[in-house]
Protein backbone atom coordinates (compact mmCIF):
# COMPACT_ATOMS: atom_id res chain seq x y z
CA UNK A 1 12.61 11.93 31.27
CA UNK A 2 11.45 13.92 28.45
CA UNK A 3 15.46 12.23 26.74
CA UNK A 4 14.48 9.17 27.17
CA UNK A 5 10.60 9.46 26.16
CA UNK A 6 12.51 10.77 22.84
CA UNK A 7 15.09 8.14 22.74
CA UNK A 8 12.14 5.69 23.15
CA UNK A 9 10.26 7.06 20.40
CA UNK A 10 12.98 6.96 17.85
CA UNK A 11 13.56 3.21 18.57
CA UNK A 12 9.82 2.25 18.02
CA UNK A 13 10.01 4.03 14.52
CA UNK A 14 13.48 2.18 14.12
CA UNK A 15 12.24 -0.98 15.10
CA UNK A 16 8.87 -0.93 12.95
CA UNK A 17 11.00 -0.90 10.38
CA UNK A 18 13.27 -4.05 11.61
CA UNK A 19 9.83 -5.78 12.70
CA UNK A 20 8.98 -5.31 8.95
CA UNK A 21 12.07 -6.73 7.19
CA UNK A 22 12.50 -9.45 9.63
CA UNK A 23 8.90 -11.02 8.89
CA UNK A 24 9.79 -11.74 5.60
CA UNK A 25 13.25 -13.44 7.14
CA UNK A 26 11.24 -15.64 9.59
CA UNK A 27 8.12 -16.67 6.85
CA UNK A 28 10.63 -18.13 4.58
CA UNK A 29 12.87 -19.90 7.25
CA UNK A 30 9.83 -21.22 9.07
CA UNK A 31 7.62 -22.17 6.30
CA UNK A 32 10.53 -22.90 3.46
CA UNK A 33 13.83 -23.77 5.63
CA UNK A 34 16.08 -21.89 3.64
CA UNK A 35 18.35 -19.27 5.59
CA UNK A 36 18.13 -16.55 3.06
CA UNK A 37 21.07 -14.20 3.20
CA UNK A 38 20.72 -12.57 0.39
CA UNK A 39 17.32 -11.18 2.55
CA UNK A 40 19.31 -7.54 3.25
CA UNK A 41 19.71 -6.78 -0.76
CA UNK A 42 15.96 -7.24 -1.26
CA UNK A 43 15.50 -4.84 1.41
CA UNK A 44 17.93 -2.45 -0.69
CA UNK A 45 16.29 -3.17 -4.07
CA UNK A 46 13.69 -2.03 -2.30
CA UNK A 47 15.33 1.34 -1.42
CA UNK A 48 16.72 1.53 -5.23
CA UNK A 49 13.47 0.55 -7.25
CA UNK A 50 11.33 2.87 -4.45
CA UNK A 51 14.65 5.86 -5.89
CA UNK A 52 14.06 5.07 -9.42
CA UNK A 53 10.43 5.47 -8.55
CA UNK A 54 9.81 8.69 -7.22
CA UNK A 55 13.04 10.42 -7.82
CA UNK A 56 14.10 9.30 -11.06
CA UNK A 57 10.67 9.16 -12.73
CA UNK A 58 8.80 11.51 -10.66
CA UNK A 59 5.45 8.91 -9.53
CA UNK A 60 3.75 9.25 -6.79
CA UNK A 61 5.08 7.75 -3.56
CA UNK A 62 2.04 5.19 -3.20
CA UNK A 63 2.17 4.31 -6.83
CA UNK A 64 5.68 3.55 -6.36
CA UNK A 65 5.14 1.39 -2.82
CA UNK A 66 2.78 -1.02 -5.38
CA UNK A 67 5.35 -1.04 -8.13
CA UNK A 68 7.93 -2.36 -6.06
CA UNK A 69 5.91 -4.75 -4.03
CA UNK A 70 4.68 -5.96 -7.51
CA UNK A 71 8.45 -5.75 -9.17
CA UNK A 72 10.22 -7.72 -6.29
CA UNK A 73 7.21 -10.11 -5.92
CA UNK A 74 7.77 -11.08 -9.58
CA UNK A 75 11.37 -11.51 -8.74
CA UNK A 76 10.84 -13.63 -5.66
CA UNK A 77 8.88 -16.28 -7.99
CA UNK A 78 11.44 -16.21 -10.51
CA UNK A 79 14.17 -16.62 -7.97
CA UNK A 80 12.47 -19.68 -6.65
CA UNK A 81 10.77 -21.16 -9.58
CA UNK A 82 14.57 -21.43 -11.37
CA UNK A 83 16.89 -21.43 -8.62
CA UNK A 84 15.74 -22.32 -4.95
CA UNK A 85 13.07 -25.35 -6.11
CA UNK A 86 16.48 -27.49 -7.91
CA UNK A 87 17.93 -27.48 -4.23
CA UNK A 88 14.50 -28.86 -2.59
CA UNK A 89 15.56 -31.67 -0.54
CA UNK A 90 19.07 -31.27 -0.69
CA UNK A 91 19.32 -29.99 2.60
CA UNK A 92 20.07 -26.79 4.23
CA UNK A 93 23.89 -25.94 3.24
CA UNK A 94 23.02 -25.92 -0.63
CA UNK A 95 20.69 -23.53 0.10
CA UNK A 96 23.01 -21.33 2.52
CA UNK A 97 25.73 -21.47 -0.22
CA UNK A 98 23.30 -19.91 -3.10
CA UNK A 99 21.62 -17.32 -1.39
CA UNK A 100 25.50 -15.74 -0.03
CA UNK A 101 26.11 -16.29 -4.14
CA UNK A 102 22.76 -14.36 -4.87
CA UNK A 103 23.83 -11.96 -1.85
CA UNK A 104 27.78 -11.13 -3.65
CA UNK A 105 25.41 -10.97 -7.29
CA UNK A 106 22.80 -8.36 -6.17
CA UNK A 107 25.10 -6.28 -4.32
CA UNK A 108 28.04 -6.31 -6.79
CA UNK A 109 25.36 -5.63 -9.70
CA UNK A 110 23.31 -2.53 -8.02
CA UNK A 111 26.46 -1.16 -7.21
CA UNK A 112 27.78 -1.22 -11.13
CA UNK A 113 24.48 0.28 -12.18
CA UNK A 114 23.74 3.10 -9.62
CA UNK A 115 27.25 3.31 -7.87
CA UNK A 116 27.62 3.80 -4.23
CA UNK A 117 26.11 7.10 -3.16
CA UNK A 118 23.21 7.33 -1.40
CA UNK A 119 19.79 7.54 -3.19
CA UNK A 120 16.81 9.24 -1.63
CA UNK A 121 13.46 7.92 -1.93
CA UNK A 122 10.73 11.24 -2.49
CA UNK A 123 8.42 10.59 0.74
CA UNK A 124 4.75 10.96 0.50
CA UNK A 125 4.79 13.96 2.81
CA UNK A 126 6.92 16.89 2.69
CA UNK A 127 9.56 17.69 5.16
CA UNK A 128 8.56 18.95 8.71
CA UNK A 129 8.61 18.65 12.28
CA UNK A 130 5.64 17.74 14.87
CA UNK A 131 5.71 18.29 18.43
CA UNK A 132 4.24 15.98 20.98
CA UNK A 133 4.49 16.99 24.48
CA UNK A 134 8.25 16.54 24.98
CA UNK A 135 8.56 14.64 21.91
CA UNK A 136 9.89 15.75 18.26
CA UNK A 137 8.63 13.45 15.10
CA UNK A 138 8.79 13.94 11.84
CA UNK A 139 6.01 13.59 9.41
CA UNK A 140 8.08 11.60 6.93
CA UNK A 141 8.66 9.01 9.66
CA UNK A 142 5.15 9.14 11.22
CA UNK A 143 3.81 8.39 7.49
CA UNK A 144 6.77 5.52 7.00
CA UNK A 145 5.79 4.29 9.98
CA UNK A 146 1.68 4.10 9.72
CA UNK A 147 2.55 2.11 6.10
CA UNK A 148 5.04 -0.02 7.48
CA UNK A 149 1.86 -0.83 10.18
CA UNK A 150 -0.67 -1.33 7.51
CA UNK A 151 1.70 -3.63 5.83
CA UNK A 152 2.05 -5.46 8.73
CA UNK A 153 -1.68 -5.84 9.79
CA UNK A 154 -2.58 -6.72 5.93
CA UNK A 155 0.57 -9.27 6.48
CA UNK A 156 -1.19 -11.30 9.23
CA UNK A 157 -4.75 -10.95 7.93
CA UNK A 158 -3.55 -12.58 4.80
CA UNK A 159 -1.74 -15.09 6.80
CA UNK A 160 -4.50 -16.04 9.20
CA UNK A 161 -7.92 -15.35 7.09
CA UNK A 162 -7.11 -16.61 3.38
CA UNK A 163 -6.74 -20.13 1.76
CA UNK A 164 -3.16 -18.93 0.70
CA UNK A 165 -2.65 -17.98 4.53
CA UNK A 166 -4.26 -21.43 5.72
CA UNK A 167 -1.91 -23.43 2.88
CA UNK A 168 1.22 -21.31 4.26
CA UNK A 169 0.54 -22.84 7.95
CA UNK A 170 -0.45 -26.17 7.25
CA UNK A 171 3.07 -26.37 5.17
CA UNK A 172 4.44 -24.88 8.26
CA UNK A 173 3.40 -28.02 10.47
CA UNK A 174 3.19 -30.81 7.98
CA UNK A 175 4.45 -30.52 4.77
CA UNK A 176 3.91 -34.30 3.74
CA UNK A 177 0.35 -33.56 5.52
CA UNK A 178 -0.02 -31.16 3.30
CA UNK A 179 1.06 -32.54 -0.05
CA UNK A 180 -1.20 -35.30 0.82
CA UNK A 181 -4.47 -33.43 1.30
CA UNK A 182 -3.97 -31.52 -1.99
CA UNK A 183 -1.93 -28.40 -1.17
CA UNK A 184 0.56 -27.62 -3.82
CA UNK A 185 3.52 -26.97 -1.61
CA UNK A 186 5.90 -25.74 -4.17
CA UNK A 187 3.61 -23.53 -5.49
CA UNK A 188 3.22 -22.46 -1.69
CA UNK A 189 6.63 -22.31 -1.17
CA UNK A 190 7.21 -19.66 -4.41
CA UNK A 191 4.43 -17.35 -2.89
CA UNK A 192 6.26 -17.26 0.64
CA UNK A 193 9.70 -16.83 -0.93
CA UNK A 194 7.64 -13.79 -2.71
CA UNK A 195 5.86 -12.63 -0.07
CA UNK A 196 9.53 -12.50 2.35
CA UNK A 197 11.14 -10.55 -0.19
CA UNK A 198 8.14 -7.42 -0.75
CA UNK A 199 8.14 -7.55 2.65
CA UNK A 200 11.50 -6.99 2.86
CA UNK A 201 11.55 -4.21 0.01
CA UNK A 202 8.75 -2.66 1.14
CA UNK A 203 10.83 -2.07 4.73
CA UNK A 204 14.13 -0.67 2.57
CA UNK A 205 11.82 1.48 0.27
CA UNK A 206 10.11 3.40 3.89
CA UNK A 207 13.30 3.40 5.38
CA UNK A 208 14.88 5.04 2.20
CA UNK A 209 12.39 7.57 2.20
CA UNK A 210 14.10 8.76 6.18
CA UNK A 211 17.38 8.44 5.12
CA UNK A 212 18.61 6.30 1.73
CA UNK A 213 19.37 3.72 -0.11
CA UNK A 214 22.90 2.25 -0.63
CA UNK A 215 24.00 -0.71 -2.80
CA UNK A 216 26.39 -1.60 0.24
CA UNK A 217 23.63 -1.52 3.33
CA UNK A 218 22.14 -5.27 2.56
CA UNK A 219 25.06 -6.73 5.00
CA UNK A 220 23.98 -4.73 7.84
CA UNK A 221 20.30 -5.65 7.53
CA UNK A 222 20.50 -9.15 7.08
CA UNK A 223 22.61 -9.11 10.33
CA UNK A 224 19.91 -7.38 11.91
CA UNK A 225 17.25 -8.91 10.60
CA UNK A 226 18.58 -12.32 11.92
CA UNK A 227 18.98 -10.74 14.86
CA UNK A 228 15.22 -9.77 15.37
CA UNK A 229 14.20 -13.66 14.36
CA UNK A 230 16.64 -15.14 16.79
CA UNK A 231 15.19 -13.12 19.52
CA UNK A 232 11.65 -13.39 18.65
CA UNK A 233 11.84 -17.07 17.68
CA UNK A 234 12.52 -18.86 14.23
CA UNK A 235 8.57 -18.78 12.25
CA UNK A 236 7.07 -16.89 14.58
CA UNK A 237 4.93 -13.79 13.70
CA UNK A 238 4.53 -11.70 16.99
CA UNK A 239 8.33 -12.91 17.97
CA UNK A 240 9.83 -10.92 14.36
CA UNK A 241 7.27 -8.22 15.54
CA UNK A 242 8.19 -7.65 18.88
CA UNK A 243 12.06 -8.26 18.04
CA UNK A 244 11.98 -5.93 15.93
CA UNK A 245 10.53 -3.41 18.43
CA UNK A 246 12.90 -4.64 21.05
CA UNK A 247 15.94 -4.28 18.77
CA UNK A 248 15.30 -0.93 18.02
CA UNK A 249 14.85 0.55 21.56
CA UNK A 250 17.57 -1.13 22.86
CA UNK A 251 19.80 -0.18 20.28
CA UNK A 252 17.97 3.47 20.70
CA UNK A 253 18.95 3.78 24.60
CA UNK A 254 22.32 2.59 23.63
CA UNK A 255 23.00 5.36 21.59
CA UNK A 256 21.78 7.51 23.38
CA UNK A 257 22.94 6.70 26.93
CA UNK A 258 26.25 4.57 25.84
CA UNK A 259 27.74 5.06 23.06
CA UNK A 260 26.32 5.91 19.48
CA UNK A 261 29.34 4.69 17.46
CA UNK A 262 28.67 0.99 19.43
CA UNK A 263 25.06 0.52 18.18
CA UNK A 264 25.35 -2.58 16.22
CA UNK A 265 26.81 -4.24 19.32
CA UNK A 266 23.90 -4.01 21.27
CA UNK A 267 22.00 -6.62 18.84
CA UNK A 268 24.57 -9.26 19.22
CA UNK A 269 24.99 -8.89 23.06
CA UNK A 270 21.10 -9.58 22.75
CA UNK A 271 21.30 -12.38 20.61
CA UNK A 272 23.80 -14.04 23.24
CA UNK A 273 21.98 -13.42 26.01
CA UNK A 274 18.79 -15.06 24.41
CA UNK A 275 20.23 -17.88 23.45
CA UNK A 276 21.96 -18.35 26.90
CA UNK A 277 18.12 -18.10 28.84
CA UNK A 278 15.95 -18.83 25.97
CA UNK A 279 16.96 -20.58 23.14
CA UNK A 280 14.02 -20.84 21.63
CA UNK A 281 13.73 -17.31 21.19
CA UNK A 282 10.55 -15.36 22.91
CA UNK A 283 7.64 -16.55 21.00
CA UNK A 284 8.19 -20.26 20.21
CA UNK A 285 8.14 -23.36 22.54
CA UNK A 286 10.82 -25.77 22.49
CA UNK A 287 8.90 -28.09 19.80
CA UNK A 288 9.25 -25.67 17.50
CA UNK A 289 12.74 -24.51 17.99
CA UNK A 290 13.56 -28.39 17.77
């Protein structure tokens, strides 16, 4: 029991983290309609700027959480304002076929200016074990985690309470709707394509500071993070949340219990089932998923 209450543990921490990541995945395919797979190397320009940060410049760990939601913010309006606003309207393979372009770019770019060890991110807390009961944490991850929460919590208060939140959703259900009542929905648009990618930076940056940041890992997380949208439903906010959770204990027990070299396995055997039972994912209705 007190395995698996461990086992259990480290999956929640995992899966904050995938929760995170995947809720910028699932605001700009829900709102925007653009499959974004170049979504896992903002998540590790995340990890490198949060590096460059604290390690390389020496500033303090929340200093350097603002600089890089601020940095890759910048570079998610840029990215749309130049590149993904000319393939409005063209459909969604244009789309697909520029952001595995941006994905091949970013990767092949970080990994000619930092190479491909591992970078560390300098945590906010120094290095250390706490016991609970039967359970062993560290304080880096507890303090990764409670951001990663915050983040989260800030996320959906600024989606549900604030005019930018209210224009999001109304482009959501009706984009012509929208237009037509006065919401500039490109505008909207550039600030969820901004919003995904801090989101998703934010998510490499804490995960960085547990264990690093490689110009190679963006593969990987776009994988998963499709993986936690799938399963909690395209768009939806609880469904990336609770994904995310759900992919990280599962793939916790798995190692644990199983096998820890086949890990990344579980996610796709719950992807299948999913969309064998429920298509639609966990948290949206069939209208939505059509």
């Amino acid at each position: 029991m007190d395995l698996f209450l461990q086992f259990l543990t480290n999956g929640l921490i995992n899966g904050a983290f995938y929760a995170l990541s995947a809720l910028g995945l699932t605001l700009i395919f829900g709102l925007m309609r653009v499959v974004n797979f170049a979504h896992g190397e903002m998540y590790m320009l995340g990890g490198v700027l949060g590096w460059f940060f604290t390690t390389h410049l020496g500033l303090n760990f929340f200093l350097s959480v603002a600089l890089v939601a601020a940095v890759m913010a910048a570079f998610g309006l840029l990215i749309d304002r130049f590149l993904i606003e000319r393939l409005r309207g063209e459909g969604e393979e244009p789309g697909i076929l520029f952001t595995i372009g941006l994905s091949i770019f970013l990767a092949n770019v970080t990994l000619l200016v930092v190479g491909p060890a591992p970078l560390k991110v300098a945590g906010a807390v120094p290095e250390g074990a706490l016991f609970i009961g039967p359970i062993i944490v560290t304080k880096l991850r507890l303090m990764a985690v409670a951001v990663g929460i915050a983040l989260m919590i800030a996320t959906h208060a600024l989606i549900r309470h604030t005019r930018l939140g209210q224009a999001m959703r109304a482009t959501f259900q009706d984009p012509m709707a929208a237009s037509l009542s006065g919401i500039r929905v490109a505008r909207v648009h550039a600030a969820t394509f901004a919003l995904g990618c801090t989101l998703a930076a934010l998510s490499g940056m804490l995960l960085a500071s547990i264990y690093s940041a490689q110009a190679s890992v963006g593969g990987l997380v776009s994988l998963k993070s499709f993986v936690v949208v799938i399963l909690g439903g395209m768009g939806s906010f609880p469904g990336a949340v609770v994904g995310g959770l759900l992919l990280g204990v599962a793939e916790s027990l798995w190692g644990g219990y199983v096998a820890t070299g086949m890990v990344d396995v579980i996610g796709f055997v719950l992807v299948i089932l999913i969309l064998l039972f429920r298509p639609q994912g966990l948290f949206s209705s069939s209208s939505e998923r059509a």
